[in-house]
PDB file of N, CA and C in Angstrom:
ATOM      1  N   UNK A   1       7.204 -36.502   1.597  1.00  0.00           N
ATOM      2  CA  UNK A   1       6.285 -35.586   0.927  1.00  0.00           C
ATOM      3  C   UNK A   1       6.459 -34.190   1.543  1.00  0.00           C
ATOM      4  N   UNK A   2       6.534 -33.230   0.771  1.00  0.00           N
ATOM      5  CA  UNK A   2       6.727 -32.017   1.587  1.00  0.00           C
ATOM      6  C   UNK A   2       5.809 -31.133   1.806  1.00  0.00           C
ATOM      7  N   UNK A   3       5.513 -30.519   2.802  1.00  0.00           N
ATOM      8  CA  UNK A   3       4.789 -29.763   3.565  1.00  0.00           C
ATOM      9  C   UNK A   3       4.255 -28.615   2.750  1.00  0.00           C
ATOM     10  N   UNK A   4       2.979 -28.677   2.274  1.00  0.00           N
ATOM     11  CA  UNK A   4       2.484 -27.906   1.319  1.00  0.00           C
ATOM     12  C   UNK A   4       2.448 -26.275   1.958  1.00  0.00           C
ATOM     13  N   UNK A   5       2.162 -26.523   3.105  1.00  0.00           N
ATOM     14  CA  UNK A   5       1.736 -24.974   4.085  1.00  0.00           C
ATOM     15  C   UNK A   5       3.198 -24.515   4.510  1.00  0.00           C
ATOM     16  N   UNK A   6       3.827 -25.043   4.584  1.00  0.00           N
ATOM     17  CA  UNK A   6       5.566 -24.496   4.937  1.00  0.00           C
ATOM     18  C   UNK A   6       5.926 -23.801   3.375  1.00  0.00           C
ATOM     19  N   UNK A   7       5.409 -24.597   2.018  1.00  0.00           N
ATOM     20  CA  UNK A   7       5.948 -24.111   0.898  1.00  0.00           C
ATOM     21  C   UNK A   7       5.340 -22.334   0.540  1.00  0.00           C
ATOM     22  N   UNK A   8       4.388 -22.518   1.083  1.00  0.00           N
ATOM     23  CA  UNK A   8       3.188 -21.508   0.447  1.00  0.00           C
ATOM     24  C   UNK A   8       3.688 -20.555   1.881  1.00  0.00           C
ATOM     25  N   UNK A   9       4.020 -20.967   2.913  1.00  0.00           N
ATOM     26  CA  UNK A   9       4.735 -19.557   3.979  1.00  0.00           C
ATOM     27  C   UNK A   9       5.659 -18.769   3.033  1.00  0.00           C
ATOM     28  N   UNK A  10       6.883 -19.927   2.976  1.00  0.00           N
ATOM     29  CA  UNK A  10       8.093 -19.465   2.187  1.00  0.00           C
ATOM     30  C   UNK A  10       7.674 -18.534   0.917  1.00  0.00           C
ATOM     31  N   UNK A  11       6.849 -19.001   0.101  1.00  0.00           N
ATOM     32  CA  UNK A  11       6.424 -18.357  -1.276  1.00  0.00           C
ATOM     33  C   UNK A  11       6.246 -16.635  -0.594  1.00  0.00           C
ATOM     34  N   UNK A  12       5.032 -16.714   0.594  1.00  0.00           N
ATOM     35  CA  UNK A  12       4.651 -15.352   0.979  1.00  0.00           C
ATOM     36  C   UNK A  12       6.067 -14.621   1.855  1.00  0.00           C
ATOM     37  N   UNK A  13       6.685 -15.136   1.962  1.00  0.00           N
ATOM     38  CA  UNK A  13       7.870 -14.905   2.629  1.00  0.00           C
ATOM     39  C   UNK A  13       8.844 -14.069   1.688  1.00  0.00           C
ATOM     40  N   UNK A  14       9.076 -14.482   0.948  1.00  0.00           N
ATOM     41  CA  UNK A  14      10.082 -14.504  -0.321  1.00  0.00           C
ATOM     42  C   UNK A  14       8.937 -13.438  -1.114  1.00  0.00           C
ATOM     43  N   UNK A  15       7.513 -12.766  -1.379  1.00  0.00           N
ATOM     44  CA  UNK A  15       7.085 -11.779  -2.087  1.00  0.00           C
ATOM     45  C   UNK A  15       7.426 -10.549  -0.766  1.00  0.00           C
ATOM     46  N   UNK A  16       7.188 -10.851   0.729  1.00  0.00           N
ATOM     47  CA  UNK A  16       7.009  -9.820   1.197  1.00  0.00           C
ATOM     48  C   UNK A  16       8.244  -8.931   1.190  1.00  0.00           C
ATOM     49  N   UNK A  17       9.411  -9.727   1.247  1.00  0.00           N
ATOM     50  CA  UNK A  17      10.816  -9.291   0.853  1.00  0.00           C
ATOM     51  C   UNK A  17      10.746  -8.440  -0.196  1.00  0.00           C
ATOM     52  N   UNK A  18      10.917  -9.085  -1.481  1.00  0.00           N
ATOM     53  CA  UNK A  18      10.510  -7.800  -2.325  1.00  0.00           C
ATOM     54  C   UNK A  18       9.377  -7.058  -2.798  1.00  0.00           C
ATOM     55  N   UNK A  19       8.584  -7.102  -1.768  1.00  0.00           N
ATOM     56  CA  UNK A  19       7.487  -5.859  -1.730  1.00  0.00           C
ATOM     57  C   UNK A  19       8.069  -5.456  -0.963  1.00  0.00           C
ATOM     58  N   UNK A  20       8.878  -5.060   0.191  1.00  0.00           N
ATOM     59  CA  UNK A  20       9.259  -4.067   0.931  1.00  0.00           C
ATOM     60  C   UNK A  20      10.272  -3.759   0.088  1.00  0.00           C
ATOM     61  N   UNK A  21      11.287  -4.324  -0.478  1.00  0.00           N
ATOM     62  CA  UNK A  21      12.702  -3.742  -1.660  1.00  0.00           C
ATOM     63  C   UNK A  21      11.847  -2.656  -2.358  1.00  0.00           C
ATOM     64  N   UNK A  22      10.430  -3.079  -3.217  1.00  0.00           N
ATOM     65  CA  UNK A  22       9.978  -2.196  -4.025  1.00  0.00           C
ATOM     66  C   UNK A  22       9.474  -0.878  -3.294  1.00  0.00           C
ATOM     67  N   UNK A  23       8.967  -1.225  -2.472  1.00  0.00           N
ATOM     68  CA  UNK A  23       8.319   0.282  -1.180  1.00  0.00           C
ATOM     69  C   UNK A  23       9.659   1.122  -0.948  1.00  0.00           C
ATOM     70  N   UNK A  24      10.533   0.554  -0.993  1.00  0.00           N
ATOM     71  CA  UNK A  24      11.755   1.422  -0.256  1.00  0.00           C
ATOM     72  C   UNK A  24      11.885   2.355  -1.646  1.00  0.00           C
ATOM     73  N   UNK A  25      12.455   1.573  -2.617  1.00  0.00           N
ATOM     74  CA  UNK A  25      12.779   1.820  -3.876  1.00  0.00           C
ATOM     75  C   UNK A  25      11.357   3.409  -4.491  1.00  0.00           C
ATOM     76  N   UNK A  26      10.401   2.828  -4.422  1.00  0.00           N
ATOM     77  CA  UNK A  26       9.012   3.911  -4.524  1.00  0.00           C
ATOM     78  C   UNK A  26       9.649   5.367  -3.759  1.00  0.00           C
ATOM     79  N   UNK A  27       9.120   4.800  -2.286  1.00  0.00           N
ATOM     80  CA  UNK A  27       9.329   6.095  -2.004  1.00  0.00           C
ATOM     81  C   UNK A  27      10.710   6.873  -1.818  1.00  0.00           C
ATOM     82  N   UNK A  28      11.803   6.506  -2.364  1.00  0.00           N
ATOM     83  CA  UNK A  28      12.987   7.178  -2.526  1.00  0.00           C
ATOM     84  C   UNK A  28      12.432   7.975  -4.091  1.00  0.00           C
ATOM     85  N   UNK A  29      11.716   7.466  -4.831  1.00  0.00           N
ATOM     86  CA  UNK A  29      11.674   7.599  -6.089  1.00  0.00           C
ATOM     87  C   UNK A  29      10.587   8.685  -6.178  1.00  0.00           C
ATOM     88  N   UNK A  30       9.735   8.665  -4.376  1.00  0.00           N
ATOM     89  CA  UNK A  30       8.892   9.460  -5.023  1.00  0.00           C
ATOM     90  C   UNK A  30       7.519   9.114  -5.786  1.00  0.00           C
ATOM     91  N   UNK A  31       7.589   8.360  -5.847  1.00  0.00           N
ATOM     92  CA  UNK A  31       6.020   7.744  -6.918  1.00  0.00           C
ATOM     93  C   UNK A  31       5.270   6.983  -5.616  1.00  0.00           C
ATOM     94  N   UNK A  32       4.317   7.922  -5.515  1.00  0.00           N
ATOM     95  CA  UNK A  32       2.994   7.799  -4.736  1.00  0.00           C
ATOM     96  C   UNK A  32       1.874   6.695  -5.292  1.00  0.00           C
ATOM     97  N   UNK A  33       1.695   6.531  -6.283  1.00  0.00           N
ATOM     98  CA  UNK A  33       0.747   5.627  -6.854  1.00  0.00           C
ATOM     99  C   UNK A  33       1.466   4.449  -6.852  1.00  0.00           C
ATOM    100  N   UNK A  34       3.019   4.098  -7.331  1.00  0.00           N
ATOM    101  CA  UNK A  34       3.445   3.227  -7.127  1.00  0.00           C
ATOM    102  C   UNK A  34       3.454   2.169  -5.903  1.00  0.00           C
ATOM    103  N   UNK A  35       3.800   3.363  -4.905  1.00  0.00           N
ATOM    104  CA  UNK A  35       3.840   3.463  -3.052  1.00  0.00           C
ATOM    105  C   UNK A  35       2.450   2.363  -2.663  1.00  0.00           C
ATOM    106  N   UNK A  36       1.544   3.402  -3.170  1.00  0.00           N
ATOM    107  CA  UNK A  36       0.038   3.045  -2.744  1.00  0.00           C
ATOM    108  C   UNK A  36      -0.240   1.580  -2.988  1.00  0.00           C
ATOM    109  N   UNK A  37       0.039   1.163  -4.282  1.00  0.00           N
ATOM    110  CA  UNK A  37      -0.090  -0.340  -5.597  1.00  0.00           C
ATOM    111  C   UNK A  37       0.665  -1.162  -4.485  1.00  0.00           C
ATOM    112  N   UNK A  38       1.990  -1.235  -4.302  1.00  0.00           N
ATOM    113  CA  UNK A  38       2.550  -1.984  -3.630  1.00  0.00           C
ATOM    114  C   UNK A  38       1.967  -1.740  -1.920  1.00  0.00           C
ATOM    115  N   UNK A  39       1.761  -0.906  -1.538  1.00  0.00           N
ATOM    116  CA  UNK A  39       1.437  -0.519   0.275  1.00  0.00           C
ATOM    117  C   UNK A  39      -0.063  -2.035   0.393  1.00  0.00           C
ATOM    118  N   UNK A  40      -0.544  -1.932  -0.973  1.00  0.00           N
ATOM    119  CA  UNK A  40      -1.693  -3.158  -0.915  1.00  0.00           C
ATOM    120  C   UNK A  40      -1.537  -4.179  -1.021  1.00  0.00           C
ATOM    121  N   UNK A  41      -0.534  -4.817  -1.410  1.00  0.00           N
ATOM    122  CA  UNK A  41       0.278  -5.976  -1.645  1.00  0.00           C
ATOM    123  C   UNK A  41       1.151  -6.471  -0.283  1.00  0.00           C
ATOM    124  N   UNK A  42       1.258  -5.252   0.526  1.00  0.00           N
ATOM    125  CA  UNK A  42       2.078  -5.032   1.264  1.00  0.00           C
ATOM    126  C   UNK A  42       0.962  -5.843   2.102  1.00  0.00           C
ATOM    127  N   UNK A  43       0.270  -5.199   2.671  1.00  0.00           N
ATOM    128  CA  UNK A  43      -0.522  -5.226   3.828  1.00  0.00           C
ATOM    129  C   UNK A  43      -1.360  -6.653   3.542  1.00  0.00           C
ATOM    130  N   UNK A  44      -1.537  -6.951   2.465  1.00  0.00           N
ATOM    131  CA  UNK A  44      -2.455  -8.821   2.143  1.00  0.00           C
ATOM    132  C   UNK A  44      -1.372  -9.444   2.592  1.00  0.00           C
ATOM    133  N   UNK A  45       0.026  -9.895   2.252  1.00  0.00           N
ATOM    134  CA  UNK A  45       0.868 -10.789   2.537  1.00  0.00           C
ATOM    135  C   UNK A  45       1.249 -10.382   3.897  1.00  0.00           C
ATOM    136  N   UNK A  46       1.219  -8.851   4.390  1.00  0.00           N
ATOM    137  CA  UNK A  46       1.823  -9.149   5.652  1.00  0.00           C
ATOM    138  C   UNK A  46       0.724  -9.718   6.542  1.00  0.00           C
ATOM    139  N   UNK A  47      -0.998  -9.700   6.586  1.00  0.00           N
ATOM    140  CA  UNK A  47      -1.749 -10.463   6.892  1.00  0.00           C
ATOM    141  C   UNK A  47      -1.996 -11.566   6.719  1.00  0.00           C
ATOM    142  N   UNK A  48      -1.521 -11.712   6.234  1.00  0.00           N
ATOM    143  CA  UNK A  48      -1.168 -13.651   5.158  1.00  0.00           C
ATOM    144  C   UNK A  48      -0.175 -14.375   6.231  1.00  0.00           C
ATOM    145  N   UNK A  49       0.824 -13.950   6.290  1.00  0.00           N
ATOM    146  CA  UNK A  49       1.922 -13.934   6.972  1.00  0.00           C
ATOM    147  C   UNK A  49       1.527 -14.125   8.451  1.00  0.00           C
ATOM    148  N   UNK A  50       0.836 -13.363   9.020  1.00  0.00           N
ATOM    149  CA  UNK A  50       0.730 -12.906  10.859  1.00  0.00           C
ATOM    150  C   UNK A  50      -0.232 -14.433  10.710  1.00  0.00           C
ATOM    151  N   UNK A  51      -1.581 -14.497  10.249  1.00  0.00           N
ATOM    152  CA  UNK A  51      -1.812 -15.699  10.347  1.00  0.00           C
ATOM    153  C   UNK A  51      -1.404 -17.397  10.126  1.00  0.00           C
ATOM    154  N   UNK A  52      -0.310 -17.053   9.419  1.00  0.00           N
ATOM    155  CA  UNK A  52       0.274 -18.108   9.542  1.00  0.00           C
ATOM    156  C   UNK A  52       1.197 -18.147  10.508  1.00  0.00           C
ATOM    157  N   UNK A  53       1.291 -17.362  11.204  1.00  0.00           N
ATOM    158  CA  UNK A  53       2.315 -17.242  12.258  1.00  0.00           C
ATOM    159  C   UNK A  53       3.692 -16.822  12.268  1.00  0.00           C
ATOM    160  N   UNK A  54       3.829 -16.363  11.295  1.00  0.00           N
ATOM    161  CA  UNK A  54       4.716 -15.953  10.840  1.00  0.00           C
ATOM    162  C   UNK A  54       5.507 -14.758  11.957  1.00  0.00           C
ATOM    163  N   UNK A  55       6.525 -14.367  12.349  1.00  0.00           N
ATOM    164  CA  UNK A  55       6.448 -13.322  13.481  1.00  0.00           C
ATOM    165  C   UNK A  55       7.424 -12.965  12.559  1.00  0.00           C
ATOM    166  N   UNK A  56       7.144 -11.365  12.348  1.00  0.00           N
ATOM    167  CA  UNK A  56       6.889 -10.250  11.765  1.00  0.00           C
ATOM    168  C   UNK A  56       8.540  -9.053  11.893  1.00  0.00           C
ATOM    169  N   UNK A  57       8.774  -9.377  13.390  1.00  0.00           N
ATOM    170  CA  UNK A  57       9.148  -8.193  13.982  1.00  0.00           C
ATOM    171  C   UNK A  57      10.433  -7.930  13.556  1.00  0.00           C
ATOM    172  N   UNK A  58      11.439  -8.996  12.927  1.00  0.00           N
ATOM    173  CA  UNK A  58      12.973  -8.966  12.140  1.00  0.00           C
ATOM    174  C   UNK A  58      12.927  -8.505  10.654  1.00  0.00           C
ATOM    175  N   UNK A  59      11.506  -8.956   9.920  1.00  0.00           N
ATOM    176  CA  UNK A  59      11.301  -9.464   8.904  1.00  0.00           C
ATOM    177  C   UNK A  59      10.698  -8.024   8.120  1.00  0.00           C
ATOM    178  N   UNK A  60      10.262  -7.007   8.814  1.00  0.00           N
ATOM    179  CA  UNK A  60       9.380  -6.041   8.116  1.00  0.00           C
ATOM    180  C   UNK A  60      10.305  -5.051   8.018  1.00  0.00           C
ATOM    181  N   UNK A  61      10.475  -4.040   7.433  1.00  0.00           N
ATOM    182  CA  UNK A  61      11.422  -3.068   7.166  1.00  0.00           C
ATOM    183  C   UNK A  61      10.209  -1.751   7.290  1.00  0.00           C
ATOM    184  N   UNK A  62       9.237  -1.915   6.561  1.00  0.00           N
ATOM    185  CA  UNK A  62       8.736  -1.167   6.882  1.00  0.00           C
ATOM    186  C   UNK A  62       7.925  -0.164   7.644  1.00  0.00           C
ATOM    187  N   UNK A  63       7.610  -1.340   8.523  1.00  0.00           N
ATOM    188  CA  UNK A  63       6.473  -0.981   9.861  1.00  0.00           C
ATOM    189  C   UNK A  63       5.269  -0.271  10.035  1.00  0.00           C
ATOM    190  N   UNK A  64       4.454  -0.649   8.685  1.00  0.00           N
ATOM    191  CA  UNK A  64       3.186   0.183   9.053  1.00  0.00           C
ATOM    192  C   UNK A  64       2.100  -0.253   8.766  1.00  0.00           C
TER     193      UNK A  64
END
């Protein structure tokens, strides 16, 4: 049976990836509201993440 809480890491694992692709992508682009939309998405999964234990420090591109 597989590990429901390992699946649901991976899931938040695999959005925070491309929420940081999209942040990069934003602010090259310039779009501040975009920035902002995703910076909130950003910051729930990367708190999502730290409590699950997730360690952070390879994994974030963005750092803030």
């Amino acid at each position: 049976m597989p590990n429901k809480n390992l699946e649901i890491t991976q899931k938040a694992m695999e959005d925070f990836k491309k929420i940081q692709e999209y942040m990069i992508l934003a602010k090259e682009e310039n779009s501040t509201k975009t920035y902002a939309k995703l910076k909130d998405e950003y910051i729930y999964l990367k708190s999502f993440l730290t409590i699950a234990g997730v360690n952070l420090t390879e994994l974030d591109k963005i750092k803030e």
